[in-house]
PDB file of N, CA and C in Angstrom:
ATOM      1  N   UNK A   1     110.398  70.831  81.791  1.00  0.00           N
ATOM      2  CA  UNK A   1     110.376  72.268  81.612  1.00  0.00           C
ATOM      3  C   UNK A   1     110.358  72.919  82.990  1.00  0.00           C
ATOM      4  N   UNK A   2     111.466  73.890  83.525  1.00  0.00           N
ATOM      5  CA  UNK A   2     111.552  74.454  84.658  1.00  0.00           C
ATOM      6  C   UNK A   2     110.700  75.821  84.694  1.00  0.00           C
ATOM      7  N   UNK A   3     110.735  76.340  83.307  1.00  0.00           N
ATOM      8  CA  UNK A   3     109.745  77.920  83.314  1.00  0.00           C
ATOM      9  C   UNK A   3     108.655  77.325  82.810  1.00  0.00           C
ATOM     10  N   UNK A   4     107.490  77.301  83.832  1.00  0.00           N
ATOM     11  CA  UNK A   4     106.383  76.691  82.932  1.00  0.00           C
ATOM     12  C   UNK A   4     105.361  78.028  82.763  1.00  0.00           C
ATOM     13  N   UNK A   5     104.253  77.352  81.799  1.00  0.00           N
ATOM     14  CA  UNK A   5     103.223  78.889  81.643  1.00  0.00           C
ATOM     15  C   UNK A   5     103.378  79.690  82.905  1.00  0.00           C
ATOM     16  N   UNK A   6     102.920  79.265  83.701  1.00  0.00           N
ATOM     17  CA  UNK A   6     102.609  79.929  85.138  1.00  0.00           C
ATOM     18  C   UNK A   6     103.570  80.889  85.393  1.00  0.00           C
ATOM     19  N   UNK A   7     104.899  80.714  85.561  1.00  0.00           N
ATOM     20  CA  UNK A   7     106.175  81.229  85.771  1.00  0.00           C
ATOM     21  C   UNK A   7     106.542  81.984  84.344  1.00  0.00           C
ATOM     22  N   UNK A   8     106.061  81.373  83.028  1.00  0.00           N
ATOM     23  CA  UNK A   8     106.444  82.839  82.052  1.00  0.00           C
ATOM     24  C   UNK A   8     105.647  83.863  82.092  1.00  0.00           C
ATOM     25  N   UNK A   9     104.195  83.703  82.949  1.00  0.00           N
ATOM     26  CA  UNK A   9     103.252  84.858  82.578  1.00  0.00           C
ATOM     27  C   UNK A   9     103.589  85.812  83.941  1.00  0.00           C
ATOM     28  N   UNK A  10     104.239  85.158  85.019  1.00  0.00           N
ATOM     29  CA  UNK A  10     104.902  85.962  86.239  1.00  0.00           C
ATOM     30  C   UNK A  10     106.424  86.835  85.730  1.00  0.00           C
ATOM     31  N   UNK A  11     106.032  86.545  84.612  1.00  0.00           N
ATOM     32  CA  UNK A  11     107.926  86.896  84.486  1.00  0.00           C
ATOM     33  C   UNK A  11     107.584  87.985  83.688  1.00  0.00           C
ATOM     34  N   UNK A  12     106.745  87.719  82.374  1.00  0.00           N
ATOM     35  CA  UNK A  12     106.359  88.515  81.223  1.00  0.00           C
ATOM     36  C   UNK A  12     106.019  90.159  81.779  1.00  0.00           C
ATOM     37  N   UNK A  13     104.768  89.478  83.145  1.00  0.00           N
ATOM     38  CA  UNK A  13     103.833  90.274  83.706  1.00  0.00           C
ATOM     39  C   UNK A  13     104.559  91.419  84.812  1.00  0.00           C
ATOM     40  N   UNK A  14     105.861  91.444  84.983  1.00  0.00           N
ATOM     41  CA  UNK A  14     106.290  91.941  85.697  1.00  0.00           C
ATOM     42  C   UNK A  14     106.988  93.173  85.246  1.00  0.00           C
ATOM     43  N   UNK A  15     107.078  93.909  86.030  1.00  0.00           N
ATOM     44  CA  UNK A  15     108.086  95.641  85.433  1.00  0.00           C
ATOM     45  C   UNK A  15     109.659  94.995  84.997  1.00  0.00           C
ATOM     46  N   UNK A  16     109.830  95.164  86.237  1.00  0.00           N
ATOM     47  CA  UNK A  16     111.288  94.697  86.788  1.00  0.00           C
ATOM     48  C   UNK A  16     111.445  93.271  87.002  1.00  0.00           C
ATOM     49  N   UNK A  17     112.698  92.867  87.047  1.00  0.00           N
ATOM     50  CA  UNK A  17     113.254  91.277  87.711  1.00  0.00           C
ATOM     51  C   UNK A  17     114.301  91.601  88.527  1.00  0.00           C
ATOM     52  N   UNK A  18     114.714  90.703  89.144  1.00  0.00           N
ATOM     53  CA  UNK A  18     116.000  90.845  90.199  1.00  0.00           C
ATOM     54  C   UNK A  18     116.788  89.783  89.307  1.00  0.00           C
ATOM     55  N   UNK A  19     117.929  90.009  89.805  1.00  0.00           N
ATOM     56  CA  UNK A  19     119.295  89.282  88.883  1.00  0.00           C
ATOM     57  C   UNK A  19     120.504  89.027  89.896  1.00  0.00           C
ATOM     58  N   UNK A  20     120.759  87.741  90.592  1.00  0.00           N
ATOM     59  CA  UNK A  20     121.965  87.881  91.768  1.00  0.00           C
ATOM     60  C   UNK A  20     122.761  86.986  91.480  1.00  0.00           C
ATOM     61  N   UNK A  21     123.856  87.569  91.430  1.00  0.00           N
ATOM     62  CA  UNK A  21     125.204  86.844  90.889  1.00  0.00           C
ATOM     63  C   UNK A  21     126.106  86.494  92.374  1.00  0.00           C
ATOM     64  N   UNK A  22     126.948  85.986  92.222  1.00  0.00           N
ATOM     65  CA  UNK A  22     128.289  85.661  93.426  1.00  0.00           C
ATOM     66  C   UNK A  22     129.316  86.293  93.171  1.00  0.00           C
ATOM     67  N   UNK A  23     129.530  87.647  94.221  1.00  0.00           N
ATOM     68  CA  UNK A  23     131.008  88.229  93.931  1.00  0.00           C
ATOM     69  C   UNK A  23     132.417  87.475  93.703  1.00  0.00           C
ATOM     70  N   UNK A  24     133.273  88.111  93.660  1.00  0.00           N
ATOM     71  CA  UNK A  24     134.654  87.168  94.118  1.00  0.00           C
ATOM     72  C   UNK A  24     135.086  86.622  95.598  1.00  0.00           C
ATOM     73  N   UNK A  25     134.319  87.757  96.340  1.00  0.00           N
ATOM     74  CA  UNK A  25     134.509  87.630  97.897  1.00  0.00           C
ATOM     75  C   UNK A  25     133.405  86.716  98.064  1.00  0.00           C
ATOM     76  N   UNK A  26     132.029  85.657  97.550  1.00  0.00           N
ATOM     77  CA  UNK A  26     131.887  85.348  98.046  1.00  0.00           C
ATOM     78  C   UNK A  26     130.327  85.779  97.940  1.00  0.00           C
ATOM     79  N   UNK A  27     129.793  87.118  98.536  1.00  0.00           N
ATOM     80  CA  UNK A  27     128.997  88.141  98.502  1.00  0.00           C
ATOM     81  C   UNK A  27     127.627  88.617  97.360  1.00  0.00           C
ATOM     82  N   UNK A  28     126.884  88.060  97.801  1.00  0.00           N
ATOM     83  CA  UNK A  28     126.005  88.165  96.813  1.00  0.00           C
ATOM     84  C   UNK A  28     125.622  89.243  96.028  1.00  0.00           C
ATOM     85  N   UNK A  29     125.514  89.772  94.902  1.00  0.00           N
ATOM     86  CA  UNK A  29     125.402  91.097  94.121  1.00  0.00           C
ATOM     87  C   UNK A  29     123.828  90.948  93.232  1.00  0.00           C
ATOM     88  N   UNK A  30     123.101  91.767  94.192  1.00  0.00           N
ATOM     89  CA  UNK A  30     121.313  92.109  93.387  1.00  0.00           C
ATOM     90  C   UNK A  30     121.298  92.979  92.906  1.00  0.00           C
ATOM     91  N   UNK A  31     120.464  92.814  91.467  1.00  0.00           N
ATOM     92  CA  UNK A  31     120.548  93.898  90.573  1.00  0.00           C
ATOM     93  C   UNK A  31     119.316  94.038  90.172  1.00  0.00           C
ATOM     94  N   UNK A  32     119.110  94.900  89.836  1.00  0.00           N
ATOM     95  CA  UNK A  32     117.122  95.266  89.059  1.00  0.00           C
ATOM     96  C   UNK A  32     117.292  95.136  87.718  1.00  0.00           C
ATOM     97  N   UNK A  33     116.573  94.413  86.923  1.00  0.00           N
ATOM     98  CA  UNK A  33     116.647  94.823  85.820  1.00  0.00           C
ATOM     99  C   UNK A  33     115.554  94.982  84.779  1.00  0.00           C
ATOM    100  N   UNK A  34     115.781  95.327  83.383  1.00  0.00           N
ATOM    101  CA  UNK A  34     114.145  95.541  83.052  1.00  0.00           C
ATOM    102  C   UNK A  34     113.650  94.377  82.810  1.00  0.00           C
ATOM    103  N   UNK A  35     113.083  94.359  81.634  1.00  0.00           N
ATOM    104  CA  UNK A  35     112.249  93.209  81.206  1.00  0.00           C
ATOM    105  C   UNK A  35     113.253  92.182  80.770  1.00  0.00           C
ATOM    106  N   UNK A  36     112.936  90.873  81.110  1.00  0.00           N
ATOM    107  CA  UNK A  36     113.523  89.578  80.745  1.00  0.00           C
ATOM    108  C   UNK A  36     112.463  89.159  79.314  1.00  0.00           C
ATOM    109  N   UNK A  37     112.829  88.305  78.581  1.00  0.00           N
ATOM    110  CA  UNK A  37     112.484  87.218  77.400  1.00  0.00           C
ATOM    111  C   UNK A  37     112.297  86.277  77.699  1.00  0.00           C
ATOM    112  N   UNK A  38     111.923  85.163  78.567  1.00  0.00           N
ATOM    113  CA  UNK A  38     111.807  83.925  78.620  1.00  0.00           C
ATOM    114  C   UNK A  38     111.740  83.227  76.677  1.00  0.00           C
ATOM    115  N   UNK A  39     112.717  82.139  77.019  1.00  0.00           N
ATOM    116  CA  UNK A  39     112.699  81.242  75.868  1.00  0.00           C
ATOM    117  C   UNK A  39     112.987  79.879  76.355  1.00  0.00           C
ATOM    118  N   UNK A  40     111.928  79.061  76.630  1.00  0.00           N
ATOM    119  CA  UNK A  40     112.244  77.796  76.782  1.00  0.00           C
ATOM    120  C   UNK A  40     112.246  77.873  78.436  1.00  0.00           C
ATOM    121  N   UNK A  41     113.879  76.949  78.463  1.00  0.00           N
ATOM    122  CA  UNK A  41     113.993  77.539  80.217  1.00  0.00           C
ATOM    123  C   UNK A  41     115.502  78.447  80.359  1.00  0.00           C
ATOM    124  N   UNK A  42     115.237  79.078  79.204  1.00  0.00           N
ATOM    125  CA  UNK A  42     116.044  80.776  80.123  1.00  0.00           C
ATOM    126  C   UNK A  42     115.181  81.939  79.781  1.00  0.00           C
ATOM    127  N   UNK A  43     116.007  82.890  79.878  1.00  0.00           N
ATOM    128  CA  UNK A  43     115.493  84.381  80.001  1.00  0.00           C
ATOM    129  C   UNK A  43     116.455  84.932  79.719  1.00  0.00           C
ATOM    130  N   UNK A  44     116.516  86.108  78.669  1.00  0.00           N
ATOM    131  CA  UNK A  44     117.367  86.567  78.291  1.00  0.00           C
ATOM    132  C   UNK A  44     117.203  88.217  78.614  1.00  0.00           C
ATOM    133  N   UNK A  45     118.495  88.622  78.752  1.00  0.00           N
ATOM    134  CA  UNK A  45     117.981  90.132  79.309  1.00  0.00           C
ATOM    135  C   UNK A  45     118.982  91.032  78.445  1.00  0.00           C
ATOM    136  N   UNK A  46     118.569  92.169  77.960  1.00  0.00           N
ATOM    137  CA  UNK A  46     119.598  92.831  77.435  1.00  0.00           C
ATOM    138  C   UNK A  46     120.544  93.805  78.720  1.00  0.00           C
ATOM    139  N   UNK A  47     121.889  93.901  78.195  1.00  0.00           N
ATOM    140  CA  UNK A  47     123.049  94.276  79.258  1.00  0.00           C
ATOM    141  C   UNK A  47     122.407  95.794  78.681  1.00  0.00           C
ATOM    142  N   UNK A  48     122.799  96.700  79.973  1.00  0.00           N
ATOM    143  CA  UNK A  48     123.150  97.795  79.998  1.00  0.00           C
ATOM    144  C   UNK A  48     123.848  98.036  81.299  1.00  0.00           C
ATOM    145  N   UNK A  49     124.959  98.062  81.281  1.00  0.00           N
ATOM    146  CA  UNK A  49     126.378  98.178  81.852  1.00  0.00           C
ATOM    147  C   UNK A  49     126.092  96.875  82.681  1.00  0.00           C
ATOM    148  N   UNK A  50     125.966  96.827  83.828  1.00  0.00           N
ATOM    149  CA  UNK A  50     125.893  95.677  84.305  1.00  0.00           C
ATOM    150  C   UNK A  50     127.923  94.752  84.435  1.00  0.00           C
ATOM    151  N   UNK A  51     128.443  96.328  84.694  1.00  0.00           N
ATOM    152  CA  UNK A  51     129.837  95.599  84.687  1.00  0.00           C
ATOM    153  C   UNK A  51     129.874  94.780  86.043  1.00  0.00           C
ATOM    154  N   UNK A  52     129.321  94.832  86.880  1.00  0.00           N
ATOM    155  CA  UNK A  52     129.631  93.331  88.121  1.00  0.00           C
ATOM    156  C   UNK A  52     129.304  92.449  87.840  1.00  0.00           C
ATOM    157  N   UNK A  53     128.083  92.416  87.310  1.00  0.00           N
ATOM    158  CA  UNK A  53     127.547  91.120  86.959  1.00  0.00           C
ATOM    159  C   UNK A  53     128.011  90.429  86.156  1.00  0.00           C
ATOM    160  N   UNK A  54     128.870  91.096  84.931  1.00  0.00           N
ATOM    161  CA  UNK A  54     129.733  90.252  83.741  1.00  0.00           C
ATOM    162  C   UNK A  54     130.399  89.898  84.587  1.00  0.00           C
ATOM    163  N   UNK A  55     131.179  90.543  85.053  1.00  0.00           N
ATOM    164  CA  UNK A  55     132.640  90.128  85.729  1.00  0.00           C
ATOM    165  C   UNK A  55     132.532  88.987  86.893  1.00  0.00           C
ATOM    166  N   UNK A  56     131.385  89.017  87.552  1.00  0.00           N
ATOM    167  CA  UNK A  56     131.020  87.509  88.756  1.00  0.00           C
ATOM    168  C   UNK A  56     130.794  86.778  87.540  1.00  0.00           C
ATOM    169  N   UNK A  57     129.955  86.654  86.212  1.00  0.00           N
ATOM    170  CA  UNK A  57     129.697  85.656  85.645  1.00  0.00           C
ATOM    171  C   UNK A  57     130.855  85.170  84.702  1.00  0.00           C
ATOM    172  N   UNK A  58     131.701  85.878  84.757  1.00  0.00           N
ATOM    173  CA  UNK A  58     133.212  85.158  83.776  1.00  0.00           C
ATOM    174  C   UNK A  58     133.924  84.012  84.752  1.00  0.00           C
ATOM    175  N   UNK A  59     133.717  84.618  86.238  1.00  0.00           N
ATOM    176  CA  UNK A  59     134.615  83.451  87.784  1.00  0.00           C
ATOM    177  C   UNK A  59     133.354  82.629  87.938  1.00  0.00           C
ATOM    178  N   UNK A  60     131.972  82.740  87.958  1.00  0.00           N
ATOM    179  CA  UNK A  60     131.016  81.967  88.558  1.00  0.00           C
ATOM    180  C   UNK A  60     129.665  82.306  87.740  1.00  0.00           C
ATOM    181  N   UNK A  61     129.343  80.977  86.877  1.00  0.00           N
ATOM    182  CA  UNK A  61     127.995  81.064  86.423  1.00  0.00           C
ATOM    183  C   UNK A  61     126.854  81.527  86.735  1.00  0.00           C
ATOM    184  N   UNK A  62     127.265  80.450  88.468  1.00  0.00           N
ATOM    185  CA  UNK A  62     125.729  80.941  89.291  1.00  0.00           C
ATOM    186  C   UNK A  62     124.599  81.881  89.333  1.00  0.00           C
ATOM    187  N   UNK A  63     123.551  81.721  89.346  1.00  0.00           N
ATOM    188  CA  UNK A  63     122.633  82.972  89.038  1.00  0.00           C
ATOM    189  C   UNK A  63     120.958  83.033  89.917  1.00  0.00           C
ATOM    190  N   UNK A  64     120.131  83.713  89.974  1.00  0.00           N
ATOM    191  CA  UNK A  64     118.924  83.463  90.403  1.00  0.00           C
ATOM    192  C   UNK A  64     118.065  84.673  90.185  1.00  0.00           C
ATOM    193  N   UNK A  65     117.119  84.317  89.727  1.00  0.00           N
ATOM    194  CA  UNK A  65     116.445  85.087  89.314  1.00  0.00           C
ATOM    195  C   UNK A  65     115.029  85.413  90.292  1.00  0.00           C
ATOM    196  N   UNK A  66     114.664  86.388  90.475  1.00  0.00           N
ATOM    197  CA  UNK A  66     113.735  86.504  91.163  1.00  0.00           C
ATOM    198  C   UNK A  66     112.148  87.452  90.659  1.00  0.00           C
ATOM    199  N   UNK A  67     110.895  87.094  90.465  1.00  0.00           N
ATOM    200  CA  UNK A  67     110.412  87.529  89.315  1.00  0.00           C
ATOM    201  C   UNK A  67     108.891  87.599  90.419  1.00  0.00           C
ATOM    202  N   UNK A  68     108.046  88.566  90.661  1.00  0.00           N
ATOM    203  CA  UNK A  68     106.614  88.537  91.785  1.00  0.00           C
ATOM    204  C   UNK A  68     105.956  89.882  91.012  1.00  0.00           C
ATOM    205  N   UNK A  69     104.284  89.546  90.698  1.00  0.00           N
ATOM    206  CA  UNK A  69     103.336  89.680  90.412  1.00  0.00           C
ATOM    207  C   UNK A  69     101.766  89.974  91.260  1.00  0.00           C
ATOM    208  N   UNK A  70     101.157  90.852  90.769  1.00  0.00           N
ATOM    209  CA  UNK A  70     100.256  91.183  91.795  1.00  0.00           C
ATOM    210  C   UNK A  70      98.619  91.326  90.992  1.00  0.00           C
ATOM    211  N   UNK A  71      99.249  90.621  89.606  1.00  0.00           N
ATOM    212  CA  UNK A  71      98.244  90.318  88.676  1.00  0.00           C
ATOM    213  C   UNK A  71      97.964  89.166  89.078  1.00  0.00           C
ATOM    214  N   UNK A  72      96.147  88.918  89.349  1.00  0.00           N
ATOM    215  CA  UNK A  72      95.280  87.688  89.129  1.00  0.00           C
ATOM    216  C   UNK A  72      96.017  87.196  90.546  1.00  0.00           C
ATOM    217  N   UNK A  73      96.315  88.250  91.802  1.00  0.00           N
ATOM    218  CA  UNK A  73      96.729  87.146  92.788  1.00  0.00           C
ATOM    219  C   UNK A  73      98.112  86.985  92.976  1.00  0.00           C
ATOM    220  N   UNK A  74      99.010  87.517  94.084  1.00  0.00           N
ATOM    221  CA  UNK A  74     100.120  87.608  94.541  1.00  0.00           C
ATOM    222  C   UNK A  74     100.927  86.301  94.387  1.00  0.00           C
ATOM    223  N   UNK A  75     101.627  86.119  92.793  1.00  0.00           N
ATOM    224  CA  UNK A  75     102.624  85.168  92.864  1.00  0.00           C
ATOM    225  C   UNK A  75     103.750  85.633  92.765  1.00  0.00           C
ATOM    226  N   UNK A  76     104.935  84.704  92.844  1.00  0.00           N
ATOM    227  CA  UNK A  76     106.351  84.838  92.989  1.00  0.00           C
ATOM    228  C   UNK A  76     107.301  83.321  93.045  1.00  0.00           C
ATOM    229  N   UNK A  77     108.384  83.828  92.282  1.00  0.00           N
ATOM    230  CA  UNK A  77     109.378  83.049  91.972  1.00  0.00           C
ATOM    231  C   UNK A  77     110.415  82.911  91.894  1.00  0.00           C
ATOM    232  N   UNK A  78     111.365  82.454  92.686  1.00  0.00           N
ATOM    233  CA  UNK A  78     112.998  82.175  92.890  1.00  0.00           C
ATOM    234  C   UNK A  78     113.620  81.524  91.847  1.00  0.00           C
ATOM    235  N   UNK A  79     114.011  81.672  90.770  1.00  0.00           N
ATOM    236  CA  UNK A  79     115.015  80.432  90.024  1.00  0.00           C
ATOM    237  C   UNK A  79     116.187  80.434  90.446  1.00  0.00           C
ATOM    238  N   UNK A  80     116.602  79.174  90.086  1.00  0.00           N
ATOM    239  CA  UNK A  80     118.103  79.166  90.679  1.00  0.00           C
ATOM    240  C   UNK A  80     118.851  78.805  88.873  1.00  0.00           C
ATOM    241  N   UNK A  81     120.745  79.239  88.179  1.00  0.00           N
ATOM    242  CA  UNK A  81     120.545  77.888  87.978  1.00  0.00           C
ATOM    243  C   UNK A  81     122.246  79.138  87.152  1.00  0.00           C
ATOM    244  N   UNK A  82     122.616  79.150  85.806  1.00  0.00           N
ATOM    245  CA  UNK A  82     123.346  79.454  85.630  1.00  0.00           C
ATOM    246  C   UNK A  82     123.201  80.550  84.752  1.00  0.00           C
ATOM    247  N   UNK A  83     124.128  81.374  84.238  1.00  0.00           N
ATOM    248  CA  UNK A  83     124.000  82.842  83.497  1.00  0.00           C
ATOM    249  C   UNK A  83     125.510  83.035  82.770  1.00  0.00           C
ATOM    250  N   UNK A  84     125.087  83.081  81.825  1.00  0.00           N
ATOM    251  CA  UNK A  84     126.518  83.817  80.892  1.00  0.00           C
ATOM    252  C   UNK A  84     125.961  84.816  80.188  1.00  0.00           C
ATOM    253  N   UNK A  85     127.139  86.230  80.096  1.00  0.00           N
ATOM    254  CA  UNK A  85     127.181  87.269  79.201  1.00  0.00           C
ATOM    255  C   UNK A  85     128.339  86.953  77.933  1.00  0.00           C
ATOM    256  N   UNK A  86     126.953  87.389  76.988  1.00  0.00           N
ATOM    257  CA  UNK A  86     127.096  86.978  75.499  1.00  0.00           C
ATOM    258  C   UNK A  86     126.604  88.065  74.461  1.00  0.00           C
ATOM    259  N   UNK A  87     127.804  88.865  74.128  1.00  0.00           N
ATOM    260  CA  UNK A  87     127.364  90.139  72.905  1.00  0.00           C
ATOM    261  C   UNK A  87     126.903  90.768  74.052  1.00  0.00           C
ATOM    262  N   UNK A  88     125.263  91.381  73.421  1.00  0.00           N
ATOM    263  CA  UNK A  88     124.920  92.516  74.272  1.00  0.00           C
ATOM    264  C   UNK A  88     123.839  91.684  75.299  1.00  0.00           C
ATOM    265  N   UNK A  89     124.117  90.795  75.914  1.00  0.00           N
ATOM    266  CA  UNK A  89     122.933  90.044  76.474  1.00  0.00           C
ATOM    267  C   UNK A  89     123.295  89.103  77.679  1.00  0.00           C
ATOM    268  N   UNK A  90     122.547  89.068  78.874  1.00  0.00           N
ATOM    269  CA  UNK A  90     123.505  87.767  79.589  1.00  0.00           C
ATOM    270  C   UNK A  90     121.985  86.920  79.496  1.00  0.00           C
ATOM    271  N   UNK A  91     122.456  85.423  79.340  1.00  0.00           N
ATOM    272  CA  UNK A  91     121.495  84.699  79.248  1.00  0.00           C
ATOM    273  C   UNK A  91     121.434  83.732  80.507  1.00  0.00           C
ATOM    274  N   UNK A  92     120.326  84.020  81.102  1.00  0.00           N
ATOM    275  CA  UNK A  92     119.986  83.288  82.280  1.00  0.00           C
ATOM    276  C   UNK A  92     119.360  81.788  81.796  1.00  0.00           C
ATOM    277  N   UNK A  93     120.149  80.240  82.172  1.00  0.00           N
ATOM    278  CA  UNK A  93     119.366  79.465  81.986  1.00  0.00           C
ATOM    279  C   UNK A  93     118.997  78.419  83.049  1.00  0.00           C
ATOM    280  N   UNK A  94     117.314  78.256  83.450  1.00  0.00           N
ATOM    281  CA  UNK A  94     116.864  77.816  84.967  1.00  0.00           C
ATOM    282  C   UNK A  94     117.177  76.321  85.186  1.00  0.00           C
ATOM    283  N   UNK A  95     117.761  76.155  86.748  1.00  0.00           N
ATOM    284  CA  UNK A  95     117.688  74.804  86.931  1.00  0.00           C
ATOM    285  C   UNK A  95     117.248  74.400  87.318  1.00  0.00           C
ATOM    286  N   UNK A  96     116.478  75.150  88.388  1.00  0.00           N
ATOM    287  CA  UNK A  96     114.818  75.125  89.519  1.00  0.00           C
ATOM    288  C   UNK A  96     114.328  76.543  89.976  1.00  0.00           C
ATOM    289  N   UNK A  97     113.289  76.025  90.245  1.00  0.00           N
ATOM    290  CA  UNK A  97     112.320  77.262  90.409  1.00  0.00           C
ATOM    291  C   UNK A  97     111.429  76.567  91.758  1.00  0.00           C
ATOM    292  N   UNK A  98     111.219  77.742  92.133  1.00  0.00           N
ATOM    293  CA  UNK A  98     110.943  77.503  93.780  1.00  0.00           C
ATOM    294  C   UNK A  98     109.438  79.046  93.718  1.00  0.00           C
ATOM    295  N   UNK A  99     108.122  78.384  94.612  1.00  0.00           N
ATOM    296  CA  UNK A  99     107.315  79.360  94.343  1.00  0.00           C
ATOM    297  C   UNK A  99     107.507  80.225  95.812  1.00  0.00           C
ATOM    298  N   UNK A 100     107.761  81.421  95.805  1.00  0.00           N
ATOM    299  CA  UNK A 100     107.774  82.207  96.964  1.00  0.00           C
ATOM    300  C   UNK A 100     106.416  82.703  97.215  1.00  0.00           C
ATOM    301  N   UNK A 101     105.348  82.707  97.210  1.00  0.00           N
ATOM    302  CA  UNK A 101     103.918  83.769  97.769  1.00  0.00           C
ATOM    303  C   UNK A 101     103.067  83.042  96.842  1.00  0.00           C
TER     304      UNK A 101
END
């Protein structure tokens, strides 16, 4: 399991998440977004427009999620791993997770 308790209650516990895809050029594209779902080891986020991010994730899966907390003690977390948009939703699923703070 790559999202473990620790990392769903940093994720749950948070306003916002970051969301960074790979342009076509190459170029990394960060996005804010609201609340994620963790299920298992993804996270599912509902789209609202988010037209770059479909469009890097139709040429390149790649994805990373970035998720920091200031509940019970300054944690934080990098996932790395892949993302597809599906209906109204892109589903992030982790391949590692890395603790930042």
């Amino acid at each position: 399991m790559i999202i473990t308790d620790e990392i769903k209650s940093v994720i749950v516990g948070t306003p916002f998440l970051s969301l960074v895809t790979i342009g076509a050029d190459g170029d990394p594209h960060p996005i804010i977004t609201g609340k994620g779902e963790p299920v298992g080891d993804t996270i599912v986020f509902g789209i609202y427009k988010m037209e770059a991010t479909r469009k890097n994730l139709a040429s390149n899966p790649k994805a990373w999620v970035v998720c920091a907390t200031l509940e019970g003690g300054p944690k934080g977390y990098r996932l790395s791993g892949t993302a597809a948009a599906a209906d109204k939703n892109v589903i992030f699923t982790a391949k590692s997770a890395e603790a930042m703070l």
